[in-house]
C-alpha atoms as a PDB file:
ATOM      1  CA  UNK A   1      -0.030  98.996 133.816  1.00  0.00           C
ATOM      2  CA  UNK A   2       2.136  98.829 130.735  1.00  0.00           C
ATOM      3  CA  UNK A   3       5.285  96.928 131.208  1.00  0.00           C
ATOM      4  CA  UNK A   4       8.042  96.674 128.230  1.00  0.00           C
ATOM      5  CA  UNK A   5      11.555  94.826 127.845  1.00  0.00           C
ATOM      6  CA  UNK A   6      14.149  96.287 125.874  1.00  0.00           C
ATOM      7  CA  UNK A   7      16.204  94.812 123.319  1.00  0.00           C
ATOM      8  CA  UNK A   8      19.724  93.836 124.653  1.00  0.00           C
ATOM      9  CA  UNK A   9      21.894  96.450 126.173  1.00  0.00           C
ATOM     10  CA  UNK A  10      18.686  99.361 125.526  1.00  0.00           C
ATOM     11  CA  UNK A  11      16.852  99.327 128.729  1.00  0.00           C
ATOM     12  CA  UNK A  12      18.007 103.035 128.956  1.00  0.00           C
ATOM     13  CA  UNK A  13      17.142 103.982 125.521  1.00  0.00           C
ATOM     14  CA  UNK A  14      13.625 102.201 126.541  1.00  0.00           C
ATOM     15  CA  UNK A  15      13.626 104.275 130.075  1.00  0.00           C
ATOM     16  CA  UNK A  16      14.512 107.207 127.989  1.00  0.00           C
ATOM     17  CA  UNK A  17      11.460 106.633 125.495  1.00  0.00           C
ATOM     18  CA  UNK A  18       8.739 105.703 128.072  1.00  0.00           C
ATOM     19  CA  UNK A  19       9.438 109.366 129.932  1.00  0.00           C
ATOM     20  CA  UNK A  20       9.310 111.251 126.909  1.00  0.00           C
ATOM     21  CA  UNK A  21       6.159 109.980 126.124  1.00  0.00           C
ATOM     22  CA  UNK A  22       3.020 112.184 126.900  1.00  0.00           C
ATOM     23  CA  UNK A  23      -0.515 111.298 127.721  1.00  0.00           C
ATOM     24  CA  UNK A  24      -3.740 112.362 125.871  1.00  0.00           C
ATOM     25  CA  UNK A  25      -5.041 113.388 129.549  1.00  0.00           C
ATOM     26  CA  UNK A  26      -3.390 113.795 132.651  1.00  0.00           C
ATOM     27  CA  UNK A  27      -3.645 110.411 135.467  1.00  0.00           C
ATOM     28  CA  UNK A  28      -3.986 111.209 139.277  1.00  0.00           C
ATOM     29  CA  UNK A  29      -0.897 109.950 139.070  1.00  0.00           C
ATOM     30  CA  UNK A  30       2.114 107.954 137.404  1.00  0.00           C
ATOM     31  CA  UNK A  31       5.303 105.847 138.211  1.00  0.00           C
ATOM     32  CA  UNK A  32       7.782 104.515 135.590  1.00  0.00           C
ATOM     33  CA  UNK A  33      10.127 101.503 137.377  1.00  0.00           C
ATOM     34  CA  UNK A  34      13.118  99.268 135.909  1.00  0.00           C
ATOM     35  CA  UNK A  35      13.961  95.772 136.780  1.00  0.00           C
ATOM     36  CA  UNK A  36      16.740  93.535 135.621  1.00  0.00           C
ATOM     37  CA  UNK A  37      16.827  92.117 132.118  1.00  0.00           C
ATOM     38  CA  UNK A  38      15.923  95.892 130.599  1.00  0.00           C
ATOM     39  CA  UNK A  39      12.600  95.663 132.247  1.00  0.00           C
ATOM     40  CA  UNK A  40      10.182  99.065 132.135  1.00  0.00           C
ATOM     41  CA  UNK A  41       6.947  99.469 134.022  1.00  0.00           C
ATOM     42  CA  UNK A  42       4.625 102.057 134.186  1.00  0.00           C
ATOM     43  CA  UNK A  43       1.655 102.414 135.817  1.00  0.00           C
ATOM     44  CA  UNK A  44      -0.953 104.920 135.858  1.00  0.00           C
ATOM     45  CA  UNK A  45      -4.133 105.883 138.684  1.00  0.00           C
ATOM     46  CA  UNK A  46      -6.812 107.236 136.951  1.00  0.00           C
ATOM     47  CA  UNK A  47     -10.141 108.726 138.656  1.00  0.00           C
ATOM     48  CA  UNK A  48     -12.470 106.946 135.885  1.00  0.00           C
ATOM     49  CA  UNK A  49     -14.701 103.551 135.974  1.00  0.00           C
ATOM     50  CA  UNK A  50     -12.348 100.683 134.807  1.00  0.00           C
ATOM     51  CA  UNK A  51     -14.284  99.958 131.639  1.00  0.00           C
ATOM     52  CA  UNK A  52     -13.464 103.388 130.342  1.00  0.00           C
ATOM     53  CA  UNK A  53     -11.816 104.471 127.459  1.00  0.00           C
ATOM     54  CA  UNK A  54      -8.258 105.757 128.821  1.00  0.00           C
ATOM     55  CA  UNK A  55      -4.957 107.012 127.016  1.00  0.00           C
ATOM     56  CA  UNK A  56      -2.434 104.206 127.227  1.00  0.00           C
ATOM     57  CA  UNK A  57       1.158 104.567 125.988  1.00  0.00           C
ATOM     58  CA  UNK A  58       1.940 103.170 122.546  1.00  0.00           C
ATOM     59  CA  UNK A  59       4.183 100.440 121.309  1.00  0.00           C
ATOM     60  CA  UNK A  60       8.279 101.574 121.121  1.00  0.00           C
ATOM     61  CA  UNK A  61       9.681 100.415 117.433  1.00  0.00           C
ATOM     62  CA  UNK A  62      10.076  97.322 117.292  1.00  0.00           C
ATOM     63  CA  UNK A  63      13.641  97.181 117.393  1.00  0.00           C
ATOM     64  CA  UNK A  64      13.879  98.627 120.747  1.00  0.00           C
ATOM     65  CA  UNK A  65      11.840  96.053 122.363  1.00  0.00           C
ATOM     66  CA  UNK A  66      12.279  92.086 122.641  1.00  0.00           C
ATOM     67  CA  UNK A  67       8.678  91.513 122.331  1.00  0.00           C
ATOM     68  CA  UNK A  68       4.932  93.146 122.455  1.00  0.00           C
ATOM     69  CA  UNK A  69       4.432  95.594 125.537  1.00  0.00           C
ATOM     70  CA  UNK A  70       1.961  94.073 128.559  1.00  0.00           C
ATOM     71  CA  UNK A  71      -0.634  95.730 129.297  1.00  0.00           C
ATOM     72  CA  UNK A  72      -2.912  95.203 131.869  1.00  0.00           C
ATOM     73  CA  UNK A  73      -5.635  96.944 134.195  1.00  0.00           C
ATOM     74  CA  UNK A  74      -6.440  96.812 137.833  1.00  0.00           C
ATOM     75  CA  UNK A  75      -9.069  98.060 140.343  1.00  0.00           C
ATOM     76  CA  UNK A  76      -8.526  98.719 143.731  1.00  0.00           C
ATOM     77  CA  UNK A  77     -10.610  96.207 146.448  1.00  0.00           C
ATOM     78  CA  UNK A  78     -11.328  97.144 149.412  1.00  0.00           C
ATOM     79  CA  UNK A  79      -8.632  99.225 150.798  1.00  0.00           C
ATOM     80  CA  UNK A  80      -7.288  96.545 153.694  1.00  0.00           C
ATOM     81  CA  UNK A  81      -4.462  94.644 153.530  1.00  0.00           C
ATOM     82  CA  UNK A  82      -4.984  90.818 152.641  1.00  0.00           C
ATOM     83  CA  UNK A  83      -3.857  87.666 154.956  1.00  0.00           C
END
């Protein structure tokens, strides 16, 4: 998951970047989201162990964002829903 907020009034210059931005490899799959405040999240499903080495998107210029991207990494638990 790598989640970004824009600087002020570019959160579709950000949207804009994070699209045009290619991979090394491939994921199973990807989805790019926005939220209020210029918010853009991506987040990729990859068939691979979740210590491995993976292509991850880099960091915009610095004058696009408000701060350092997030990044984080989950695994999937057990397939049921949780109570």
């Amino acid at each position: 998951m790598w989640e970004a907020r824009a600087a002020a009034g570019r959160g579709a210059e950000l949207l804009d970047w994070v699209r045009a931005r290619e991979l090394a490899r491939e994921p199973l799959r990807r989805e790019t989201f926005r939220a209020p405040q210029d918010r853009v999240l991506v987040i990729t499903w990859w068939d691979a162990p979740y210590d491995a080495e993976l292509p991850e998107l880099p960091e915009p210029d610095g004058a696009l964002v408000t701060r350092a991207v997030h990044r984080w990494r989950f695994e999937p638990v057990d397939g049921r829903a949780e109570r």
